[in-house]
Protein backbone atom coordinates (compact mmCIF):
# COMPACT_ATOMS: atom_id res chain seq x y z
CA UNK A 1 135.06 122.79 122.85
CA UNK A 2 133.67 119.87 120.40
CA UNK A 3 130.23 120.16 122.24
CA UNK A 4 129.78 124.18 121.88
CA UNK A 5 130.98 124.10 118.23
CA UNK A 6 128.92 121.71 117.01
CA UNK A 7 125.79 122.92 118.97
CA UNK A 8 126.42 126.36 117.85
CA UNK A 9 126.88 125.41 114.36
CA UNK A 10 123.70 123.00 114.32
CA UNK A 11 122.03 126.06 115.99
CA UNK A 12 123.17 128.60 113.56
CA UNK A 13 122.49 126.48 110.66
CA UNK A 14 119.10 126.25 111.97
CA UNK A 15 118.85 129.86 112.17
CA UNK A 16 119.60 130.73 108.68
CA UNK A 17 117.66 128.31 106.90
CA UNK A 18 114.58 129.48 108.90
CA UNK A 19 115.55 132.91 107.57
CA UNK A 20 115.84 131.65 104.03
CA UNK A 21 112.77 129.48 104.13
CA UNK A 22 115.10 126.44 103.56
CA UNK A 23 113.12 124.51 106.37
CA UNK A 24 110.04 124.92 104.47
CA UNK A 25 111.37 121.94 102.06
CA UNK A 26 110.47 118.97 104.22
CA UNK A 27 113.01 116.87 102.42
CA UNK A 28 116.19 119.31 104.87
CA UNK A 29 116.54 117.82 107.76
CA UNK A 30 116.43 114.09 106.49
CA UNK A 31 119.23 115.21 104.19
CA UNK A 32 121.16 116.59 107.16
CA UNK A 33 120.91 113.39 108.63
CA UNK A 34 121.82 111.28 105.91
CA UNK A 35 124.71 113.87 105.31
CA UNK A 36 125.77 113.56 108.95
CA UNK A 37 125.42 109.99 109.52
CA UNK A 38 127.30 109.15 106.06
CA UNK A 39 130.36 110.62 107.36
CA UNK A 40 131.61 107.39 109.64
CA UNK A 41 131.65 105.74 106.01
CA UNK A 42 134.10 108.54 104.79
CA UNK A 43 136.26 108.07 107.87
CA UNK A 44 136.47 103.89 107.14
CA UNK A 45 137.60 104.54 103.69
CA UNK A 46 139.96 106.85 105.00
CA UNK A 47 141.52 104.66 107.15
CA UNK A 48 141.60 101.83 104.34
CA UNK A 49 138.03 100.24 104.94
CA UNK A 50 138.31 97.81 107.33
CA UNK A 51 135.38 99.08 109.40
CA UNK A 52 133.56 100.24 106.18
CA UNK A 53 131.25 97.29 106.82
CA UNK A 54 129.61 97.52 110.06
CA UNK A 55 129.76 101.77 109.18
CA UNK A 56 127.59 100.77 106.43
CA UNK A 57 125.02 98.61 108.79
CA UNK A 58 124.97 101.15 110.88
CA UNK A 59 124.00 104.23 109.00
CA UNK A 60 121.73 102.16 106.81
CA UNK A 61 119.69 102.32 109.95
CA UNK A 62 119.56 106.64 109.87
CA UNK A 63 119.07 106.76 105.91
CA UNK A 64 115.51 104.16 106.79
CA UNK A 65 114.91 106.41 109.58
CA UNK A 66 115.32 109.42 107.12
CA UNK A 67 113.25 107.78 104.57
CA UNK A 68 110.44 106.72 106.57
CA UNK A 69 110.49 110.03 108.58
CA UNK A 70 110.61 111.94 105.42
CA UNK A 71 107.54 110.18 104.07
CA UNK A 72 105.28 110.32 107.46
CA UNK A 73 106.17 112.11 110.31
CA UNK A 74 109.47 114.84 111.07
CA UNK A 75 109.14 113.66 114.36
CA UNK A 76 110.70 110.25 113.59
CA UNK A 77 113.57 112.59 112.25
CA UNK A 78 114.33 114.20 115.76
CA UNK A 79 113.85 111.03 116.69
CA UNK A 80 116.90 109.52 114.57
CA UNK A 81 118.93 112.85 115.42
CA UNK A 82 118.82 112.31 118.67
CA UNK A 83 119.36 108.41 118.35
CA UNK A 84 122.26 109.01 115.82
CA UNK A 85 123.41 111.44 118.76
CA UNK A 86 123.57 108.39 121.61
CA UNK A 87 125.35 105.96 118.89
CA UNK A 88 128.09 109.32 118.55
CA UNK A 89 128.12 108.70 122.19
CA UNK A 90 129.03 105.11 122.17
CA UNK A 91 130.70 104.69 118.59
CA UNK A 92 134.24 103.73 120.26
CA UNK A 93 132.63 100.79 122.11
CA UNK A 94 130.91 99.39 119.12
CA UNK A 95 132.95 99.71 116.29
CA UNK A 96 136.71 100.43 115.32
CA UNK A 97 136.95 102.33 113.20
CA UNK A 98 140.50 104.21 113.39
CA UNK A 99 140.15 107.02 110.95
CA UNK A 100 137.38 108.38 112.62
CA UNK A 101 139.12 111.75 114.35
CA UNK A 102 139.02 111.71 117.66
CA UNK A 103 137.12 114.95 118.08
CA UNK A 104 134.34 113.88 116.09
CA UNK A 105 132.11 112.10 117.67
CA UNK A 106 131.51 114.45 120.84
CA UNK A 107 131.17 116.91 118.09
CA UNK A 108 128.56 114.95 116.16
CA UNK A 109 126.79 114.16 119.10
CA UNK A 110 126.34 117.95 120.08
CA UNK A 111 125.20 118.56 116.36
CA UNK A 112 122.82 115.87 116.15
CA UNK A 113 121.12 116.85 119.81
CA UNK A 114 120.72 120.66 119.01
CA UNK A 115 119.52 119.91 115.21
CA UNK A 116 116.86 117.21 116.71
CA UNK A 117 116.18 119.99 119.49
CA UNK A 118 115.54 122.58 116.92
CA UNK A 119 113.48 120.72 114.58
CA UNK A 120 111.49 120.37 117.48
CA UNK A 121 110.61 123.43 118.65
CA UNK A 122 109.61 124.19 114.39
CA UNK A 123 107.54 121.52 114.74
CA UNK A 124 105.78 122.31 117.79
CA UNK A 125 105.96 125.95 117.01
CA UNK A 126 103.90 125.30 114.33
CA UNK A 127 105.97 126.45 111.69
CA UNK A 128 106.64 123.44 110.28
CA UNK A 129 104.14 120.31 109.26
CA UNK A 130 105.13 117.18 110.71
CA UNK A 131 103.42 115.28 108.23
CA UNK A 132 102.94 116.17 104.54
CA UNK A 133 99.65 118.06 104.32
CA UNK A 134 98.94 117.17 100.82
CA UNK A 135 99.91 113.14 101.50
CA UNK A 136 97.17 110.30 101.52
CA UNK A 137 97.46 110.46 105.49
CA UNK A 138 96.31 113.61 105.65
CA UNK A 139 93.02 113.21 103.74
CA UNK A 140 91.97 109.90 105.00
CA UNK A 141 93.02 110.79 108.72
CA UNK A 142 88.95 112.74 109.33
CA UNK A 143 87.57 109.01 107.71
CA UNK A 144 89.85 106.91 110.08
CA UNK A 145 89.11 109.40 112.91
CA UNK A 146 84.85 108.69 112.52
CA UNK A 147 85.88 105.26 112.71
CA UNK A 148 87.76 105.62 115.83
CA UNK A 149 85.13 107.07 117.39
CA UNK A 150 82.67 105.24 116.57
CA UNK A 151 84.47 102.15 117.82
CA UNK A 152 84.88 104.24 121.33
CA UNK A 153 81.36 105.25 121.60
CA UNK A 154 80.40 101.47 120.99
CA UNK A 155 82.76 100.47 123.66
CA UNK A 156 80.95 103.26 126.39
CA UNK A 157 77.93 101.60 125.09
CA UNK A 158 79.24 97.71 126.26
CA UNK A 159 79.42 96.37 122.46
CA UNK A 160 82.80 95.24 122.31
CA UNK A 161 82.08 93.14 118.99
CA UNK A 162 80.82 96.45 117.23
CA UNK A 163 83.93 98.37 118.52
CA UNK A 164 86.29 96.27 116.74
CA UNK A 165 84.54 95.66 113.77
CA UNK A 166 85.11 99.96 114.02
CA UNK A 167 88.50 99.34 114.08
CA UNK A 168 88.52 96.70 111.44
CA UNK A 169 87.02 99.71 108.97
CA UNK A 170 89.31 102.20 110.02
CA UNK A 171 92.38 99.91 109.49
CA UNK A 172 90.73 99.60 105.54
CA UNK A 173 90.57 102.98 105.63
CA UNK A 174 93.97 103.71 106.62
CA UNK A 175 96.25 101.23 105.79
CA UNK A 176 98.00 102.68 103.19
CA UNK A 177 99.30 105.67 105.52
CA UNK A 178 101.98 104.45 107.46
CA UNK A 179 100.89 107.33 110.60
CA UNK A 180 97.17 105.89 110.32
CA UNK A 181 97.96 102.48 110.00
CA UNK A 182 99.82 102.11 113.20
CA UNK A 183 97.70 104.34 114.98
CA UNK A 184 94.68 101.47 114.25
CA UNK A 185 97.08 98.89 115.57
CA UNK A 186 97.74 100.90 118.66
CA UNK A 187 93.93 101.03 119.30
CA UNK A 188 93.89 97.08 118.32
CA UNK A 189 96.15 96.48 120.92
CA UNK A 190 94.48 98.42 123.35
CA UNK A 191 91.12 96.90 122.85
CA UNK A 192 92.65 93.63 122.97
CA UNK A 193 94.44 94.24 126.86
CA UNK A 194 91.20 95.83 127.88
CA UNK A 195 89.34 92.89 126.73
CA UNK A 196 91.78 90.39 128.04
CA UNK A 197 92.21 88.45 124.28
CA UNK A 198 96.05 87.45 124.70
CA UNK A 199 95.36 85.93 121.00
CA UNK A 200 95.02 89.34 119.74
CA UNK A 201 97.20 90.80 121.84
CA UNK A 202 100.05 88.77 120.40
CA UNK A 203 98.75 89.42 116.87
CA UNK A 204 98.78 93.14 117.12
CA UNK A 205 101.98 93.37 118.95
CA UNK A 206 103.71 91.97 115.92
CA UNK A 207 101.22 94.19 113.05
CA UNK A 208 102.40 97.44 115.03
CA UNK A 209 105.84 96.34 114.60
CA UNK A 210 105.53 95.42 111.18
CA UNK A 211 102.93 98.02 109.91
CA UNK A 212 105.65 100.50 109.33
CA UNK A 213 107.70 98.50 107.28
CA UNK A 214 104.71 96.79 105.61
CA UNK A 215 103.30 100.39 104.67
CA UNK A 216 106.76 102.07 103.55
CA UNK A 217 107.26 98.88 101.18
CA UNK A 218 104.09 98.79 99.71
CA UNK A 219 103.41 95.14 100.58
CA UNK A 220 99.92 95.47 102.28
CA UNK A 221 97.02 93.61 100.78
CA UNK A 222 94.24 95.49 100.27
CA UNK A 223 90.83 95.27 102.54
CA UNK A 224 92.59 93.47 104.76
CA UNK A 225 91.26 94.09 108.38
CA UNK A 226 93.71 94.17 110.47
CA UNK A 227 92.75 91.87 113.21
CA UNK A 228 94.67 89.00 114.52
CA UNK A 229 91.79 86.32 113.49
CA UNK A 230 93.17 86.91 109.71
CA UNK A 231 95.84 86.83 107.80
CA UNK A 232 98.32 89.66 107.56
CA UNK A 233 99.24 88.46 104.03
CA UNK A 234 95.11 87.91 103.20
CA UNK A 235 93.15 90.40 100.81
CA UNK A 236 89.70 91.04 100.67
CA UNK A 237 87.19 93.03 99.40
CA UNK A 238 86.71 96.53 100.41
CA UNK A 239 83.02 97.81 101.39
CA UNK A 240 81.84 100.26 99.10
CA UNK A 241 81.31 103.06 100.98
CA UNK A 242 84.78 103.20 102.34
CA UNK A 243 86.19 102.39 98.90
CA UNK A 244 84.55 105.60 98.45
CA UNK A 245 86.21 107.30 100.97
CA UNK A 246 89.55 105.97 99.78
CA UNK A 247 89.19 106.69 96.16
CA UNK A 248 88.20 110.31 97.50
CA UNK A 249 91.64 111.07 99.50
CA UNK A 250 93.70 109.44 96.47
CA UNK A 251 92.05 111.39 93.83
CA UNK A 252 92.31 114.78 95.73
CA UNK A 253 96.86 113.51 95.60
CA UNK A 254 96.19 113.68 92.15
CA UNK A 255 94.82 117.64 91.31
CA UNK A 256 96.33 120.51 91.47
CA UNK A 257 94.82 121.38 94.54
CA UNK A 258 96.11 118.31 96.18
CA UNK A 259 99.71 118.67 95.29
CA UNK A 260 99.97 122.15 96.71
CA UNK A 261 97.98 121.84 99.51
């Protein structure tokens, strides 16, 4: 009964904010999962705190998911819903936590799967953006994409030097977008196994994992090119023309046009 009344309720919730236009706030469904995952914190207090602790770990893990998801993509969302629905399914096993009722977590599970499952099928409907459309992804992502193109056309062409010195602009370009910036790792990486350079594989094995992170914080130095032969930490200067194309996305974030778009 726990998994049909919490699916139907995730479902019908679902329904009517879709009806009300609720959904159209990006900012819903990361509150439903900080809401939802928050709860385990109610039941340790409830049962006098002695798991409130390792709750706390725990759900700090959903409200960065949340965070991160709000500010990129929705799809890391339904990716948390349905990850906050598998640690439902093994709560018991990895923390006591007493005043957590006992119907709760097969009821949290089914919640969490059919609101992830729903926010899906808006997202791939269409009907919702995954990404905000008036965020600094958005307008540099047609100046990373040239980039990324370029760098694959030079590659077809057997100028593997000129293809990553593509990639190096497009990481410039892009850094400050969490979305783009690991994207240009991703395509690091790749050129780096195709190219058999296990020195740069290593490197951009650890800049995907910590571009995220890096990007959400704010901590990224500027210019910086993304390539294992230089520092993470190291800023440089930024070629004009793609300084250009920077300043150009950031300014549009700052009109009228850009906030409403």
């Amino acid at each position: 009964m726990e998994y049909v009344v919490g699916a139907g309720l995730a479902l019908g919730v679902g329904l009517f904010t879709t009806i009300a236009g609720l959904d159209r706030d990006r900012a819903l469904y990361p509150a439903i999962l900080i809401v939802i995952a928050s709860y385990y914190d109610l039941f340790a207090v409830m049962d006098g705190g002695a798991a409130l602790i390792a709750e706390t770990g725990a759900i700090a893990v959903f409200l960065g998911a949340a965070v991160i998801g709000f500010r990129t993509s929705l799809w890391i969302v339904v990716a948390a819903l349905v990850g906050h629905g598998l640690f439902d399914w093994y709560h018991g096993a990895l923390i006591e936590n007493a005043g957590v009722p006992a119907w709760w977590p097969m009821w949290c599970l089914s919640y969490d799967a059919a609101a992830g499952a729903y926010l899906a099928w808006r997202l791939l409907s269409g009907k919702i953006d995954a990404t905000n459309p008036s965020s600094f992804g958005r307008r540099i992502h047609s100046s990373v994409e040239a980039e990324l193109d370029a760098a694959k056309a030079a590659e077809r062409d057997g100028d593997a030097d000129k293809a990553f010195r593509h990639l190096e602009r497009a990481h410039v370009l892009g850094q400050r977008s969490t979305v783009q910036h690991i994207r240009v790792h991703v395509r690091m990486l790749m050129w780096a196994v195709r190219h058999n350079q296990p020195r740069e594989i290593k490197g951009q094995i650890l800049r995907v994992l910590g571009a995220s992170a890096g990007t959400w914080a704010g901590l990224l130095p500027e210019g910086n090119t993304g390539g294992a032969n230089i520092s993470g930490f190291k800023a440089m200067a930024i070629p004009e023309e793609l300084a250009g194309q920077i300043t150009a996305a950031r300014t549009s974030l700052a009109t009228p046009h850009g906030l409403g778009a």
